[in-house]
N, C-alpha and C. Protein backbone atom coordinates (compact mmCIF):
# COMPACT_ATOMS: atom_id res chain seq x y z
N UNK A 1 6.20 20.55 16.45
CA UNK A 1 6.13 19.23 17.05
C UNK A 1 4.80 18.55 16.75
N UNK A 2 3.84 19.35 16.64
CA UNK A 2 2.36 18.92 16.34
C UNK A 2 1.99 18.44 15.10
N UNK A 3 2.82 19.01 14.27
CA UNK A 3 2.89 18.67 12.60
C UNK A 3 3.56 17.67 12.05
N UNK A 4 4.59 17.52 13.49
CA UNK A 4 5.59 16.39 13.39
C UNK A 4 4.87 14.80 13.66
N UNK A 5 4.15 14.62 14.86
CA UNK A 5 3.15 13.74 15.36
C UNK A 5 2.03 13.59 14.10
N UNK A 6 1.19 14.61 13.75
CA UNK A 6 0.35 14.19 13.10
C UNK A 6 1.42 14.08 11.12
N UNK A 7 2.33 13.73 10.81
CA UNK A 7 2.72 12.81 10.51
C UNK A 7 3.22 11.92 10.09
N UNK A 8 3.87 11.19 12.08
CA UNK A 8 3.70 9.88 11.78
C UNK A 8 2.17 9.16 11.94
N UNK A 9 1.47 10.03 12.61
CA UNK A 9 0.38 9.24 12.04
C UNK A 9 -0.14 8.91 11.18
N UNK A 10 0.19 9.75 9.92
CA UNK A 10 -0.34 9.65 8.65
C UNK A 10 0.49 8.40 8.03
N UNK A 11 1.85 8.44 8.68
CA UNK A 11 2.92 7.25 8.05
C UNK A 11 2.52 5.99 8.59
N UNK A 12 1.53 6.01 9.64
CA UNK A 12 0.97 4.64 10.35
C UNK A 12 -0.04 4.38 9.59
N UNK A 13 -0.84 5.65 8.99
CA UNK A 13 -1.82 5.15 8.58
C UNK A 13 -1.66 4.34 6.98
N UNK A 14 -1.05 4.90 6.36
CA UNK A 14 -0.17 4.92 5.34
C UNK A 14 0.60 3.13 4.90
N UNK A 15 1.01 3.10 6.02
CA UNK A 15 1.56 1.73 6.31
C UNK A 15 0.54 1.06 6.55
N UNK A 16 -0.36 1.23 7.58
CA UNK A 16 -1.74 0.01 7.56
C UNK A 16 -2.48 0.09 6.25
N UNK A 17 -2.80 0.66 5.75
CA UNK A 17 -3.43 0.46 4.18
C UNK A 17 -2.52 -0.42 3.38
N UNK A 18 -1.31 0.04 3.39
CA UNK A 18 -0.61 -1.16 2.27
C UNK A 18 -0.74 -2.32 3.27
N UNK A 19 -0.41 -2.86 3.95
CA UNK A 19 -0.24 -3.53 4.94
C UNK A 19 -2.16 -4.38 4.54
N UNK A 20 -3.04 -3.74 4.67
CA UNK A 20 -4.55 -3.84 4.29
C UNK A 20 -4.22 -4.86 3.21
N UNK A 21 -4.02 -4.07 2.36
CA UNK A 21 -3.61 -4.64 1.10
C UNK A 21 -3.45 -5.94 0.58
N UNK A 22 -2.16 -5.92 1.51
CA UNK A 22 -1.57 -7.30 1.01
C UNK A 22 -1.88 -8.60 1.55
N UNK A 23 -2.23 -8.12 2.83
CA UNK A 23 -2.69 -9.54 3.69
C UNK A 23 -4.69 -9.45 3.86
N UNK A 24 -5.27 -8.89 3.58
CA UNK A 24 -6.82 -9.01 4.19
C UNK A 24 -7.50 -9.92 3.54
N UNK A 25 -7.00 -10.15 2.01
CA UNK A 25 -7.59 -11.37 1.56
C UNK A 25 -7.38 -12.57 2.51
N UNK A 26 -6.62 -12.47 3.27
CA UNK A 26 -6.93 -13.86 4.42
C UNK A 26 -7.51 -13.88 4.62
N UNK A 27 -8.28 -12.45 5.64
CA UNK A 27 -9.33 -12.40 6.35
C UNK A 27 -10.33 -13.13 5.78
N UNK A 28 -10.79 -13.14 4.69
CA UNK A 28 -12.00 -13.26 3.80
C UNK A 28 -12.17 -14.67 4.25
N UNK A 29 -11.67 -15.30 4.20
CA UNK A 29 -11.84 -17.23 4.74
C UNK A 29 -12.74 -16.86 5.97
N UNK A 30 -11.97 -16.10 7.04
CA UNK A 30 -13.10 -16.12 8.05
C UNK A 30 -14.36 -14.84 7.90
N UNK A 31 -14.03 -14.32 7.42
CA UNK A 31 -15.26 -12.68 7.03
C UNK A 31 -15.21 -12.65 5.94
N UNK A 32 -15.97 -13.00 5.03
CA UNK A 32 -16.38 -13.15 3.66
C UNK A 32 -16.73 -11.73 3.21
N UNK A 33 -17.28 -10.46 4.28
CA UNK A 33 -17.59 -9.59 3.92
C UNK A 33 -16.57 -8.27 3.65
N UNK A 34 -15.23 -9.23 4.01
CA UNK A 34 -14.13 -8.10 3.76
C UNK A 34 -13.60 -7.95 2.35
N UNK A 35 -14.16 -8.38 1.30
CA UNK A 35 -13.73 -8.69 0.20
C UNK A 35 -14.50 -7.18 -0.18
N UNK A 36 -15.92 -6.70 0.70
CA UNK A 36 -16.33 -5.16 -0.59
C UNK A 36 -15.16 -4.44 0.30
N UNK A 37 -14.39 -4.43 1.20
CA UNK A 37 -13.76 -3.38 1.97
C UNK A 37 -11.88 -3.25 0.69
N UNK A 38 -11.67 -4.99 0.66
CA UNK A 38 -10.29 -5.20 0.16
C UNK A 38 -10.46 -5.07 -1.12
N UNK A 39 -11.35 -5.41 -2.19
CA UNK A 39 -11.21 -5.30 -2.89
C UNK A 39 -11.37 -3.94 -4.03
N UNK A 40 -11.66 -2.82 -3.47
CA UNK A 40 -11.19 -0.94 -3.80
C UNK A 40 -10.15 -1.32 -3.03
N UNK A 41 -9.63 -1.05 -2.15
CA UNK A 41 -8.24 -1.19 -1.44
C UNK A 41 -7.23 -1.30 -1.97
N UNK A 42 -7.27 -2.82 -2.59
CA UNK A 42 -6.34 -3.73 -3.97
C UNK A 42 -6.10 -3.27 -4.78
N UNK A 43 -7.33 -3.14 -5.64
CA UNK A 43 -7.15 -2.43 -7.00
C UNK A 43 -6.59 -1.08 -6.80
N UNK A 44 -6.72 -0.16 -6.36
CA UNK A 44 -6.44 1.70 -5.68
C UNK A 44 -4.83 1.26 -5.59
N UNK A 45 -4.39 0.23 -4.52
CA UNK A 45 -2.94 0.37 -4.46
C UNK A 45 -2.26 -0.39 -5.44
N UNK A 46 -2.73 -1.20 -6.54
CA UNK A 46 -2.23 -1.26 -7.83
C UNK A 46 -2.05 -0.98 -8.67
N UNK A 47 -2.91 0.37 -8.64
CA UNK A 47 -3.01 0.89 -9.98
C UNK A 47 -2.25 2.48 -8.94
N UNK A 48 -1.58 2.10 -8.18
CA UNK A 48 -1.24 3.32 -7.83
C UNK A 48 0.74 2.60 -8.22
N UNK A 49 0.98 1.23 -7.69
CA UNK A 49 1.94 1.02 -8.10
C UNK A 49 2.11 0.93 -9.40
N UNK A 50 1.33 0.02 -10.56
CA UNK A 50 1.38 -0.02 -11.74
C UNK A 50 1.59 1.33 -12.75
N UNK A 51 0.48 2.27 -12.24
CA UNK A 51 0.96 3.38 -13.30
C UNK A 51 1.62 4.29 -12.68
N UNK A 52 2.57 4.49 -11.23
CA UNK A 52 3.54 4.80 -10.30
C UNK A 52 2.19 6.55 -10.51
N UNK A 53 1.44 6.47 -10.30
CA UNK A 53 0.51 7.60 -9.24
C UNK A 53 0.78 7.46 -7.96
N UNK A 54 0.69 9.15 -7.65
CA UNK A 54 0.97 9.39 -5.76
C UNK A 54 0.03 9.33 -5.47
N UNK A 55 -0.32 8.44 -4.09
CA UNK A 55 -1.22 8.53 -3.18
C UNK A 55 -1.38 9.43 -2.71
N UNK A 56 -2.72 10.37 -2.57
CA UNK A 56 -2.96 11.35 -2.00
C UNK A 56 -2.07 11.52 -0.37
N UNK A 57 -2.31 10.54 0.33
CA UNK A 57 -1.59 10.58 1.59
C UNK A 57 0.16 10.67 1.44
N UNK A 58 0.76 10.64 0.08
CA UNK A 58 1.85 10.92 0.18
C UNK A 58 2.22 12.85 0.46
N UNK A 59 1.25 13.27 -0.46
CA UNK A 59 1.36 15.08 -0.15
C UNK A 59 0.90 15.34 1.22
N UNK A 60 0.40 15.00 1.78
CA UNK A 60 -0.14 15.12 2.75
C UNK A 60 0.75 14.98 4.34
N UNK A 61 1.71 13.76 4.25
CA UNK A 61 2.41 13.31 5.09
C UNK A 61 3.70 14.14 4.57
N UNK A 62 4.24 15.01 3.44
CA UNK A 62 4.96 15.86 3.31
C UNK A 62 4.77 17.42 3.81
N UNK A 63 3.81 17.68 3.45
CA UNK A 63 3.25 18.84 4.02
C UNK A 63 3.18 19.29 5.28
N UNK A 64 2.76 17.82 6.05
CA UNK A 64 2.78 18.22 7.50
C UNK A 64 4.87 17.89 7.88
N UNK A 65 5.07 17.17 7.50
CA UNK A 65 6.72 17.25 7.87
C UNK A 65 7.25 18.78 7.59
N UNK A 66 6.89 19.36 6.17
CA UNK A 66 7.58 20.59 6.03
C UNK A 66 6.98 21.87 7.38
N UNK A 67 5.61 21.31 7.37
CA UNK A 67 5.26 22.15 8.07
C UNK A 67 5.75 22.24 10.08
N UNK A 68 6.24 21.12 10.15
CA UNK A 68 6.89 20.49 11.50
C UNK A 68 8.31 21.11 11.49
N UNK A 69 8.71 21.16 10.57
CA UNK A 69 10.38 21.69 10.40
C UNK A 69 11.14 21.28 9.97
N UNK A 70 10.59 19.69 9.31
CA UNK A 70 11.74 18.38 8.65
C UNK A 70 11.25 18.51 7.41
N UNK A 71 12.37 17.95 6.75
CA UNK A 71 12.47 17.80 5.21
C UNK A 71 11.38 16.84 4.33
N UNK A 72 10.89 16.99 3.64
CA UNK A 72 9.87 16.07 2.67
C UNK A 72 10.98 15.35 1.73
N UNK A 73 10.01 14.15 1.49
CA UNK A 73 10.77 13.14 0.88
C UNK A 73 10.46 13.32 -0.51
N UNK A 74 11.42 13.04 -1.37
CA UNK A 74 10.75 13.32 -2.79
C UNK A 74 10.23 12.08 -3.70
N UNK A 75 10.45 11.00 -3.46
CA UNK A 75 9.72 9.91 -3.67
C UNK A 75 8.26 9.49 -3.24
N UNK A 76 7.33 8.73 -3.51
CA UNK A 76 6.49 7.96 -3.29
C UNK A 76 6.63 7.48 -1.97
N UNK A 77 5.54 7.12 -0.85
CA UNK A 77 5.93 6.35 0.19
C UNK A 77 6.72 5.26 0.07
N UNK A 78 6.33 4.25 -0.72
CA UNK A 78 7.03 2.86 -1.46
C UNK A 78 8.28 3.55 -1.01
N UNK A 79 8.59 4.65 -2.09
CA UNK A 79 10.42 4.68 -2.89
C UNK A 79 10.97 4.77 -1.47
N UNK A 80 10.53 6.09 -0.75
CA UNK A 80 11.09 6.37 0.61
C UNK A 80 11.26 5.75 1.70
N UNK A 81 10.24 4.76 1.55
CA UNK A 81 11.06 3.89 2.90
C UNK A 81 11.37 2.30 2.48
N UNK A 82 10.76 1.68 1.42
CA UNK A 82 10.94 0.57 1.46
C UNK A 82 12.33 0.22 -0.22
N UNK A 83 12.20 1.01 -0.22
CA UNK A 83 13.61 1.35 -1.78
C UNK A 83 14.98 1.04 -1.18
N UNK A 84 15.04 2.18 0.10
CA UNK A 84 16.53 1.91 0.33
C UNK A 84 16.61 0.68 1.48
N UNK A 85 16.38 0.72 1.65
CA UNK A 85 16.23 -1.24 2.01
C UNK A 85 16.37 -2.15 1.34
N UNK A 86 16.38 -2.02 -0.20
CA UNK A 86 16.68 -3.13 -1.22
C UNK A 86 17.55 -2.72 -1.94
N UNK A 87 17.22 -1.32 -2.49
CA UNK A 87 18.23 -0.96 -3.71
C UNK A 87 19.36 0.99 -2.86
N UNK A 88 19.92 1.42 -3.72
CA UNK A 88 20.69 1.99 -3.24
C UNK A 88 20.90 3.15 -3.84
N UNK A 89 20.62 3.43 -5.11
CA UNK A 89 20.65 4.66 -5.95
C UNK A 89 19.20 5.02 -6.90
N UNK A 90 19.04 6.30 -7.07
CA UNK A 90 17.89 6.75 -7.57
C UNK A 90 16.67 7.13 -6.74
N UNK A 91 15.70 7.96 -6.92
CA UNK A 91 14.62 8.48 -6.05
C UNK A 91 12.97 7.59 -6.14
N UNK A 92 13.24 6.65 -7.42
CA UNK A 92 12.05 6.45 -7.57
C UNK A 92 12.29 4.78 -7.33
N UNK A 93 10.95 4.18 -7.01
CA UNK A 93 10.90 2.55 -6.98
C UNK A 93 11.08 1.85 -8.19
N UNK A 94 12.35 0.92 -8.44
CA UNK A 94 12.66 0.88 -9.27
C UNK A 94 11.34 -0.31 -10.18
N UNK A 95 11.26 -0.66 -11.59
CA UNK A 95 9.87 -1.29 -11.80
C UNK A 95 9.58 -2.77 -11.41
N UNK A 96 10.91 -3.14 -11.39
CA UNK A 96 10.91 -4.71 -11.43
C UNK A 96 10.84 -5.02 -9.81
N UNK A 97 11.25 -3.74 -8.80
CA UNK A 97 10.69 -4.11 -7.50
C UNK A 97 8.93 -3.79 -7.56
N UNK A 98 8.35 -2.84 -8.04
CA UNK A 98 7.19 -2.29 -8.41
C UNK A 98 6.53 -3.96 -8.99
N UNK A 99 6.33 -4.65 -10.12
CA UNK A 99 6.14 -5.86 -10.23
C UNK A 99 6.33 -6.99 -9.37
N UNK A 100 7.47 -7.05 -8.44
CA UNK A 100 7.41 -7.98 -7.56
C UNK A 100 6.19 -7.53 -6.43
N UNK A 101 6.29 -6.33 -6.04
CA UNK A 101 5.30 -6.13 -4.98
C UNK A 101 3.68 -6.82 -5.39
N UNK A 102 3.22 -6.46 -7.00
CA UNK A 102 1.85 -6.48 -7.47
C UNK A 102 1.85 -8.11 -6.95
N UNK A 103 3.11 -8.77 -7.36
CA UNK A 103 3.03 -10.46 -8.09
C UNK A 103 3.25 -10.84 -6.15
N UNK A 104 4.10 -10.46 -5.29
CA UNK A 104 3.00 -10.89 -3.93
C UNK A 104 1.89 -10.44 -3.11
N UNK A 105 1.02 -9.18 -3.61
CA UNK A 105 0.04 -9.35 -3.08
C UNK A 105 -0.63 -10.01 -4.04
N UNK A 106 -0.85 -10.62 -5.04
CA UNK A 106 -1.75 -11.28 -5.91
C UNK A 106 -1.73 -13.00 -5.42
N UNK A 107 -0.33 -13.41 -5.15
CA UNK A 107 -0.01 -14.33 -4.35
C UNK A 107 -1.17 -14.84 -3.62
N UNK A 108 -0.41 -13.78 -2.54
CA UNK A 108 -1.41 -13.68 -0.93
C UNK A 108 -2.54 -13.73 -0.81
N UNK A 109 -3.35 -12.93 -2.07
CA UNK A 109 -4.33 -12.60 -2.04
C UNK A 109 -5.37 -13.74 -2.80
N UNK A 110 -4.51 -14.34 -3.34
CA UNK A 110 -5.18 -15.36 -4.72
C UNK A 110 -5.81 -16.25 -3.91
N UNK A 111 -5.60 -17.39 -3.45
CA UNK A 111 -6.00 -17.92 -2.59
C UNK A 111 -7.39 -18.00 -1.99
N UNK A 112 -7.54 -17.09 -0.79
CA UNK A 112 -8.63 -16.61 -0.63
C UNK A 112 -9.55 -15.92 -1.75
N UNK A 113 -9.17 -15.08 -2.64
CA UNK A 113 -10.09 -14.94 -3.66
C UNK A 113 -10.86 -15.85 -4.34
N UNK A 114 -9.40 -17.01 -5.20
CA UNK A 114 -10.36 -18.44 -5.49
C UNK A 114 -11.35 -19.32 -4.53
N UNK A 115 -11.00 -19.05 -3.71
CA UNK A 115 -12.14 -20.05 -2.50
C UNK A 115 -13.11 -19.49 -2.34
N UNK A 116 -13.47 -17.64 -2.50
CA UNK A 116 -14.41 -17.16 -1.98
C UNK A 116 -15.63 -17.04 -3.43
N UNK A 117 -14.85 -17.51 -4.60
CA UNK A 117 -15.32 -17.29 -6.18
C UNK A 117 -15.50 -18.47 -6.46
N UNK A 118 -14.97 -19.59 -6.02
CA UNK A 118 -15.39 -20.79 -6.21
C UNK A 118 -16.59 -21.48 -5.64
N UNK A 119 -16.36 -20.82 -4.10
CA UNK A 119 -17.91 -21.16 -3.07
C UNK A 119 -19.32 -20.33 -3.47
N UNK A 120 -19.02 -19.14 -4.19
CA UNK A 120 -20.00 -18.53 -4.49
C UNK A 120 -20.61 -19.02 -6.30
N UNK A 121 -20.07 -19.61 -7.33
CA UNK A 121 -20.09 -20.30 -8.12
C UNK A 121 -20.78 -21.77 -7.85
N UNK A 122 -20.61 -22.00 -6.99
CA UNK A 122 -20.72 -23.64 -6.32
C UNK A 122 -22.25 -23.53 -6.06
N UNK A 123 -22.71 -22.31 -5.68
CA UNK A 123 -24.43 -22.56 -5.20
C UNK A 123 -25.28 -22.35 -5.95
C-alpha cells in the first residue's frame, strides 16, 4: 500500500512538471525570473518527447507500482495515460500526437518568451 501511495505521488509529480511545462511561460509576464526555472524544464521535456527518451520518473513510478503489487505500464507516461484518450491501438505515443504536443507548448509558451526577449533587447 506504501509503494502504492508513493506512486501516485510520483504520478502527481510527474503530471505537475509537464503541466510546468506547458503553461509557466505565462508566469514570466508577471515573474520574469521563471524563465531560468522553465526554460531546462522546456527544453528536458522536448527533447524527451522529440527523441521519445524515458523520463527518469517513468522507471521509477513503475518500480514502485510493481513493488505495491500492480502492474507497470509499458509505455512512456505520455503513451499511458494521455494516448488512450485520443488514439486506441499500439503502446507507444503515436508521432504526429508527439508533434502536436511540442507545437502547443511552443504556442503557449511563445508569447511570453517574445515579450520577455523583446523587453530585454529594447534596453
Amino acid at each position: 500500500m506504501f509503494y502504492l501511495i508513493l506512486a501516485d505521488l510520483v504520478f502527481v509529480i510527474h503530471l505537475g512538471f509537464i503541466l510546468f511545462i506547458i503553461f509557466a511561460g505565462l508566469g514570466m509576464v508577471r515573474w520574469p525570473w521563471m524563465i531560468w526555472l522553465h526554460l531546462p524544464a522546456m527544453c528536458w521535456g522536448l527533447m524527451i518527447i522529440l527523441y521519445r527518451w524515458i523520463c527518469p520518473l517513468t522507471p521509477l513510478e513503475n518500480w514502485l507500482l510493481v513493488q505495491g503489487g500492480a502492474a507497470p505500464y509499458t509505455g512512456g507516461f505520455l503513451a499511458e495515460y494521455l494516448r488512450p484518450v485520443i488514439y486506441t491501438e499500439g503502446p507507444d505515443i503515436p508521432l504526429s500526437l508527439a508533434v502536436a504536443l511540442v507545437l502547443i507548448t511552443v504556442l503557449v509558451n511563445g508569447w511570453p518568451y517574445y515579450k520577455r526577449i523583446r523587453k530585454y533587447l529594447s534596453r
